[in-house]
PDB file of N, CA and C in Angstrom:
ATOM      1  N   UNK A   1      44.219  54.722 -28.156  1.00  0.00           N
ATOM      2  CA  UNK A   1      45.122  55.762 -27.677  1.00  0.00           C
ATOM      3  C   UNK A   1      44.937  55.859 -26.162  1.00  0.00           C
ATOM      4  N   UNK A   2      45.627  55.493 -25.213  1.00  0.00           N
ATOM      5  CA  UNK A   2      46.036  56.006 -24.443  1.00  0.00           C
ATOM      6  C   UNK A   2      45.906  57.576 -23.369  1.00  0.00           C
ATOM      7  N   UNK A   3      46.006  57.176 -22.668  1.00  0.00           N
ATOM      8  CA  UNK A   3      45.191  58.864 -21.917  1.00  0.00           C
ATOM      9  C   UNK A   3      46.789  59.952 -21.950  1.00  0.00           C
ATOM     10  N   UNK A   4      48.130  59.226 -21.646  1.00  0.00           N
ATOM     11  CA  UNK A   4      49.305  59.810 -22.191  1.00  0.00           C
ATOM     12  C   UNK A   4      49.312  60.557 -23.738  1.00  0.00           C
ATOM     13  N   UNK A   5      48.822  59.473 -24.301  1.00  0.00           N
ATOM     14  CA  UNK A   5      49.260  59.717 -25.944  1.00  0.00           C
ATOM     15  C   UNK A   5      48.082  60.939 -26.419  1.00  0.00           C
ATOM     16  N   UNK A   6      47.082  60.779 -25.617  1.00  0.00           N
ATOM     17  CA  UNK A   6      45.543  61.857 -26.106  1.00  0.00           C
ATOM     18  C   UNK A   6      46.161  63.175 -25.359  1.00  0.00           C
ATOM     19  N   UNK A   7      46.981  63.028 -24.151  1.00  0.00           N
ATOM     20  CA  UNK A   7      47.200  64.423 -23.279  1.00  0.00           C
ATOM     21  C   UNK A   7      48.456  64.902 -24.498  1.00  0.00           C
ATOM     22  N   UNK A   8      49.663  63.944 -25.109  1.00  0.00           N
ATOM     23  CA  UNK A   8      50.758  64.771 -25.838  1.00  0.00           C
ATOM     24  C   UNK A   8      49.941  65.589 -27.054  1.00  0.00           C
ATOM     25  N   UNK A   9      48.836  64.683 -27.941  1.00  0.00           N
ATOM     26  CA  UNK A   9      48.189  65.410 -28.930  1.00  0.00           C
ATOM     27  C   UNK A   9      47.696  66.631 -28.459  1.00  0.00           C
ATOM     28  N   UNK A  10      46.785  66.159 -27.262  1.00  0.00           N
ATOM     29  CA  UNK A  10      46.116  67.947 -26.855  1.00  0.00           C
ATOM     30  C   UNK A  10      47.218  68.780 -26.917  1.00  0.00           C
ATOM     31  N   UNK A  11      48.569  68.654 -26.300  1.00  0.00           N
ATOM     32  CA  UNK A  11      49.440  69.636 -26.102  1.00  0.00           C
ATOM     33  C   UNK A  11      49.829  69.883 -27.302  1.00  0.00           C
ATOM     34  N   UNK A  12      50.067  69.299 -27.634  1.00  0.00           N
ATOM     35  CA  UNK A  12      50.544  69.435 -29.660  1.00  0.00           C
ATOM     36  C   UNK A  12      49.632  70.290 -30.171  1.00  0.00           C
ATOM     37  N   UNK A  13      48.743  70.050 -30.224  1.00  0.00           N
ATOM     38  CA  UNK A  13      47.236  70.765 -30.925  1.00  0.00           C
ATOM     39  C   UNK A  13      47.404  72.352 -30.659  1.00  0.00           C
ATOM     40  N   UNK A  14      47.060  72.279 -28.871  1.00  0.00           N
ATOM     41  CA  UNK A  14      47.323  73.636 -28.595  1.00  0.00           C
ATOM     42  C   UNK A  14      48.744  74.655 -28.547  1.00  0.00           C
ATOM     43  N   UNK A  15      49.480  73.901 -28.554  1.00  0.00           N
ATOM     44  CA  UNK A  15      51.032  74.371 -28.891  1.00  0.00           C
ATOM     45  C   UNK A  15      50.537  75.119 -30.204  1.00  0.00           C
ATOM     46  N   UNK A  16      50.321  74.743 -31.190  1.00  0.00           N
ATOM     47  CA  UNK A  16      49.845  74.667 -33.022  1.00  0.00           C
ATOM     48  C   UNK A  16      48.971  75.897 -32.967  1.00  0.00           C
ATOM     49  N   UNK A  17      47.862  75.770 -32.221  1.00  0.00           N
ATOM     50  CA  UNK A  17      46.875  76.934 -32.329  1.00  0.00           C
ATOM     51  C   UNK A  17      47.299  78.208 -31.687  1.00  0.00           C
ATOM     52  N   UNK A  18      47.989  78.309 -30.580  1.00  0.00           N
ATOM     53  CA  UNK A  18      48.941  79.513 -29.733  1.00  0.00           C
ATOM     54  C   UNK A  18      49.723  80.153 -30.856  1.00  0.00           C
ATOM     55  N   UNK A  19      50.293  79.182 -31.653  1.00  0.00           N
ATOM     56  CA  UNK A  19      51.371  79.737 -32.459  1.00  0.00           C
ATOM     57  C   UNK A  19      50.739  80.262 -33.618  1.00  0.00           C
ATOM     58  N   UNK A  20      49.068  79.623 -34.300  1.00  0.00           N
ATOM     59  CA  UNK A  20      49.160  80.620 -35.258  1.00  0.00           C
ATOM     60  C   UNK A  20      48.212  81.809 -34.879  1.00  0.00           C
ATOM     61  N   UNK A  21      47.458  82.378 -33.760  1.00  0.00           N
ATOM     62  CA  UNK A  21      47.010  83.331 -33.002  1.00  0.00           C
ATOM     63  C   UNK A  21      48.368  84.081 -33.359  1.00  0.00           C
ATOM     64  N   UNK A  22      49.502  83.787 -32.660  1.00  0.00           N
ATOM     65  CA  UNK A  22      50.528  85.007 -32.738  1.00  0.00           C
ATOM     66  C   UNK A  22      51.243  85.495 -33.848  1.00  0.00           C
ATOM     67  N   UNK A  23      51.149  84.581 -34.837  1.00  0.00           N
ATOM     68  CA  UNK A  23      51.154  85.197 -36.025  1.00  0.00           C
ATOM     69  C   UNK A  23      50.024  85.515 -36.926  1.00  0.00           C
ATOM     70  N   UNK A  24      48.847  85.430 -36.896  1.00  0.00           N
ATOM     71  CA  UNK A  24      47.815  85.800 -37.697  1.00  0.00           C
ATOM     72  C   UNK A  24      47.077  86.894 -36.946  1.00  0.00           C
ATOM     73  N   UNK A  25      47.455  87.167 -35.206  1.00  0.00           N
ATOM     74  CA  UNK A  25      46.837  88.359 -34.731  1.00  0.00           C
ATOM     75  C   UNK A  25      48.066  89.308 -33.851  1.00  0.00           C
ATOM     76  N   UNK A  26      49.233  88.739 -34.101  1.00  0.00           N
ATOM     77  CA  UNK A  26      49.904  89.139 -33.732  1.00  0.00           C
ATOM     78  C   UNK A  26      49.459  89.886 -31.862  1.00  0.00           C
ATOM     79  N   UNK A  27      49.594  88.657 -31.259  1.00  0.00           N
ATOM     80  CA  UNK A  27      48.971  87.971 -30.163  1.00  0.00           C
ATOM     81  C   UNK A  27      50.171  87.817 -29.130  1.00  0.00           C
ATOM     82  N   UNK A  28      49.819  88.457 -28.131  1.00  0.00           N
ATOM     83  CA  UNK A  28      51.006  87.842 -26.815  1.00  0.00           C
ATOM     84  C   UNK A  28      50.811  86.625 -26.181  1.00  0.00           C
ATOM     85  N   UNK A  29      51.588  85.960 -26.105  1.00  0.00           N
ATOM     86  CA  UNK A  29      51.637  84.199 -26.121  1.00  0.00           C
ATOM     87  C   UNK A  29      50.421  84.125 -24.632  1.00  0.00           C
ATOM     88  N   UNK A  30      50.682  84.680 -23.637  1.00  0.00           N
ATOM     89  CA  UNK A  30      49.648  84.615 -22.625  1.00  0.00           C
ATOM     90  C   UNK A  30      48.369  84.780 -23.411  1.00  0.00           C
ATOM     91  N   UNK A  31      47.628  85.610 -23.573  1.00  0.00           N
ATOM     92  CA  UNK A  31      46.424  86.059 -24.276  1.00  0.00           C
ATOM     93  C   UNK A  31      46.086  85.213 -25.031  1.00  0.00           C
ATOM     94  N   UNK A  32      46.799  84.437 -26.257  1.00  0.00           N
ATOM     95  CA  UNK A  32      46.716  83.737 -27.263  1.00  0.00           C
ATOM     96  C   UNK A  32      46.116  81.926 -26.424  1.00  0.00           C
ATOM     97  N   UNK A  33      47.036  81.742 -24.804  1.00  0.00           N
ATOM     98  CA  UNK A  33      46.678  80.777 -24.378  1.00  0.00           C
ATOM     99  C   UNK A  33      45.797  80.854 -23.904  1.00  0.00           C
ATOM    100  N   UNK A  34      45.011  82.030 -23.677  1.00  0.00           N
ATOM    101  CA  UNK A  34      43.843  82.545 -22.791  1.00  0.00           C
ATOM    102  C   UNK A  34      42.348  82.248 -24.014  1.00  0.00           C
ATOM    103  N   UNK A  35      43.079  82.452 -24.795  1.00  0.00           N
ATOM    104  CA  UNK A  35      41.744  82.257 -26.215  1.00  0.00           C
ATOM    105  C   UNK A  35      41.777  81.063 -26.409  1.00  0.00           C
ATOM    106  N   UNK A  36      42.521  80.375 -26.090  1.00  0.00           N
ATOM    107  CA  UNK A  36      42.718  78.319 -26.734  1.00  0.00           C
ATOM    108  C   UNK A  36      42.140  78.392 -25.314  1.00  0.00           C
ATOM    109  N   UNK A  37      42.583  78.298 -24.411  1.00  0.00           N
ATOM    110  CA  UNK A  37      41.871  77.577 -23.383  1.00  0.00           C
ATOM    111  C   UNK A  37      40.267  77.564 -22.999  1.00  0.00           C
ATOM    112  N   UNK A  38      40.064  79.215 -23.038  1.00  0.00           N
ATOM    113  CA  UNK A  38      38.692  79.314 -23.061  1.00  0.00           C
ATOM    114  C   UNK A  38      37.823  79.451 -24.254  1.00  0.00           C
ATOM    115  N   UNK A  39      38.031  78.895 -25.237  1.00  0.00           N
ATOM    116  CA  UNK A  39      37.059  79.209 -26.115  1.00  0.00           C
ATOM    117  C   UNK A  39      36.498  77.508 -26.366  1.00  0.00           C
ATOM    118  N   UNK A  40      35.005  77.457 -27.718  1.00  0.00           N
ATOM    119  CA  UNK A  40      34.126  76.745 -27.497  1.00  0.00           C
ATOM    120  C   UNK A  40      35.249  75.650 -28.256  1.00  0.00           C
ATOM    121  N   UNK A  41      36.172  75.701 -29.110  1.00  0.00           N
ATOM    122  CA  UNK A  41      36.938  75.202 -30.009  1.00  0.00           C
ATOM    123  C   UNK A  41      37.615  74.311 -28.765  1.00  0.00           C
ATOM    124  N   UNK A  42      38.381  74.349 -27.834  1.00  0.00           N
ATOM    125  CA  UNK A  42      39.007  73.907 -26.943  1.00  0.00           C
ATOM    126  C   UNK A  42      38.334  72.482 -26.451  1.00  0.00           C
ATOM    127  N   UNK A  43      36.941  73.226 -25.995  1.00  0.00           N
ATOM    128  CA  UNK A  43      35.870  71.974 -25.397  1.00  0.00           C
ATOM    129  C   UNK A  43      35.465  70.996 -26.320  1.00  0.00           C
ATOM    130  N   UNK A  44      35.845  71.180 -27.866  1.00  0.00           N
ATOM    131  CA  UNK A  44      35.258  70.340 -28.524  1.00  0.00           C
ATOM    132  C   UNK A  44      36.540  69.109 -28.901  1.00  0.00           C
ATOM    133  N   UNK A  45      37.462  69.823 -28.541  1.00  0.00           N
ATOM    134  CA  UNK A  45      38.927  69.510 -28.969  1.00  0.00           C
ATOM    135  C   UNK A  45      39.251  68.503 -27.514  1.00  0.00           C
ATOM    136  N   UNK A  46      38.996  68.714 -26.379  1.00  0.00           N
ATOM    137  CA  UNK A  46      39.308  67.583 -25.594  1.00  0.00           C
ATOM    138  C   UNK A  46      38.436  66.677 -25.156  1.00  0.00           C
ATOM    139  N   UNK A  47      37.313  66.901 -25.773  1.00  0.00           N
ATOM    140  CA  UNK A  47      36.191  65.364 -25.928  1.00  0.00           C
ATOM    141  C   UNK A  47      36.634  64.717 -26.991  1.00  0.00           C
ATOM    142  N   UNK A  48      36.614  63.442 -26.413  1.00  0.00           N
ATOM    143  CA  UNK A  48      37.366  62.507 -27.275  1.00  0.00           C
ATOM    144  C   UNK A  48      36.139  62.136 -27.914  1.00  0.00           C
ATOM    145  N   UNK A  49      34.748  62.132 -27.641  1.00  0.00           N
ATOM    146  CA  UNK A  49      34.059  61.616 -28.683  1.00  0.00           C
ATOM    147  C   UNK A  49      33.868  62.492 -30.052  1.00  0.00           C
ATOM    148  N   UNK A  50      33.890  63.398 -30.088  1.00  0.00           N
ATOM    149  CA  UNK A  50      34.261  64.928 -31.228  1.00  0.00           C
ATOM    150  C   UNK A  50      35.107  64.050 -32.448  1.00  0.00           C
ATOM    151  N   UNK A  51      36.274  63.640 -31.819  1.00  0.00           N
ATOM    152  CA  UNK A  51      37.555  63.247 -32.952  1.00  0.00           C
ATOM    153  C   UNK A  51      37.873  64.298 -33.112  1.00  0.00           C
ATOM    154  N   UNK A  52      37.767  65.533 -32.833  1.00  0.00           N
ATOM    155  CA  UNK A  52      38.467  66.678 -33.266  1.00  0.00           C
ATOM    156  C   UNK A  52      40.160  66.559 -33.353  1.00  0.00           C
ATOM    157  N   UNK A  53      40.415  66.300 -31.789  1.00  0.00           N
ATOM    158  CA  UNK A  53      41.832  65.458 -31.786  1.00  0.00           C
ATOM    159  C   UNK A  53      42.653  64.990 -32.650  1.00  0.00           C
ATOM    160  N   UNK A  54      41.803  64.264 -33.415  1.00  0.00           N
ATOM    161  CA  UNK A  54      42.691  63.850 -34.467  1.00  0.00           C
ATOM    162  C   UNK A  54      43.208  64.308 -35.895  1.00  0.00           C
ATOM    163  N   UNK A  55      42.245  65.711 -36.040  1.00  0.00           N
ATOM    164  CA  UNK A  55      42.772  66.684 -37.166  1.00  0.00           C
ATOM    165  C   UNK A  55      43.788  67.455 -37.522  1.00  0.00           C
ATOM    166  N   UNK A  56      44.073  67.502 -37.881  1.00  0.00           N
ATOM    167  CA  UNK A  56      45.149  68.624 -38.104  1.00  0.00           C
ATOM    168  C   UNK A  56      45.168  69.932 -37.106  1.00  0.00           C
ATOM    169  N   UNK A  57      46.280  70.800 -36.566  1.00  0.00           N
ATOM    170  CA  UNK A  57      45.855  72.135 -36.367  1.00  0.00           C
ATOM    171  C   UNK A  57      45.116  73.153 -37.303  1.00  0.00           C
ATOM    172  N   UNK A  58      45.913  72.752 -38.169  1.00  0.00           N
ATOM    173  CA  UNK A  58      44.947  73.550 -38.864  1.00  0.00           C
ATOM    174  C   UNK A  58      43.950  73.588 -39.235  1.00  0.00           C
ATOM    175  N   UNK A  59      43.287  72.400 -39.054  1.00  0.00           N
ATOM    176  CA  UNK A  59      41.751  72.453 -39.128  1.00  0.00           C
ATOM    177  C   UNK A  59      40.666  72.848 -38.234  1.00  0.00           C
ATOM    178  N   UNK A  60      41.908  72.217 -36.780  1.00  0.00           N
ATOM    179  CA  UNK A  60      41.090  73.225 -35.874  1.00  0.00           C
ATOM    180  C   UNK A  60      41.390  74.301 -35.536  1.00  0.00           C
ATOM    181  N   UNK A  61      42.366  75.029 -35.896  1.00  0.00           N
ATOM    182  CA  UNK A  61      42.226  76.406 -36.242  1.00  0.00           C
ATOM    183  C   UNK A  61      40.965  77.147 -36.763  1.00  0.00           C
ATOM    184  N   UNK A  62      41.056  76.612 -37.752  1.00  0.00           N
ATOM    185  CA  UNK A  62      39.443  77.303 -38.122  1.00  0.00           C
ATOM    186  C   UNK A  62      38.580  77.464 -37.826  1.00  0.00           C
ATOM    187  N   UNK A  63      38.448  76.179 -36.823  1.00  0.00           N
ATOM    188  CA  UNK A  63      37.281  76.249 -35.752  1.00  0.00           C
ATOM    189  C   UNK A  63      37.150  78.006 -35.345  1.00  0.00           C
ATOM    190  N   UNK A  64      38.538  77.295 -34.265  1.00  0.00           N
ATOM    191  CA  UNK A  64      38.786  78.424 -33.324  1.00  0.00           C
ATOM    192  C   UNK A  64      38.503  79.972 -34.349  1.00  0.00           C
ATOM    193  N   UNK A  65      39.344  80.144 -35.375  1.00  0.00           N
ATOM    194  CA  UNK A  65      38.660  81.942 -35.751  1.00  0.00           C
ATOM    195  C   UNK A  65      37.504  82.081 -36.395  1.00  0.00           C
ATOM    196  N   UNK A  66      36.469  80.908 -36.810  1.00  0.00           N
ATOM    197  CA  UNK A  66      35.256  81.379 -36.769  1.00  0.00           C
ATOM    198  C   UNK A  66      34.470  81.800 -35.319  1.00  0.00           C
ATOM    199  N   UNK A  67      34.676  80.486 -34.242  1.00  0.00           N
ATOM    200  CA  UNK A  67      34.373  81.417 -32.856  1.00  0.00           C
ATOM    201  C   UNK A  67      34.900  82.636 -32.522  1.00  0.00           C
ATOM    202  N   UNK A  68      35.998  83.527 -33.150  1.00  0.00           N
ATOM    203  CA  UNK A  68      36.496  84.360 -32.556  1.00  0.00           C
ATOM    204  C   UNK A  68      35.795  85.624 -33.687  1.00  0.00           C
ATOM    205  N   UNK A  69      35.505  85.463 -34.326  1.00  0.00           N
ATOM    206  CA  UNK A  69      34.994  86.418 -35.291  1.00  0.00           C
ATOM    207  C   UNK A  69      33.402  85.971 -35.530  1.00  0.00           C
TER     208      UNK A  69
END
């Protein structure tokens, strides 16, 4: 993969996780990007040695609301 094709997934990924913040916390899209960007879920998600990348959102979703809870 490509450093293009790894940057569209990240955006994909986090597109995915923004969107279910605003419906599962009913979340203002700023704030919601403020929790994807800075949280530990994020950092694990753009190291490519992780593979996180390559899961589903929704798997790393879960990540993300166990760090948040």
């Amino acid at each position: 993969m490509n450093e293009n094709e790894f940057q569209f997934v990240m955006d994909c990924d986090v597109e995915s996780l923004v969107a279910f913040l605003q419906e599962d916390y009913d979340m203002p899209i700023s704030e919601a990007f403020e929790k994807v960007y800075s949280s530990k879920a994020f950092e694990k998600l753009k190291d490519r040695n992780t593979g996180l990348y390559l899961q589903s959102p929704a798997y790393i979703y879960e990540f993300l609301r166990e760090e948040m809870n």
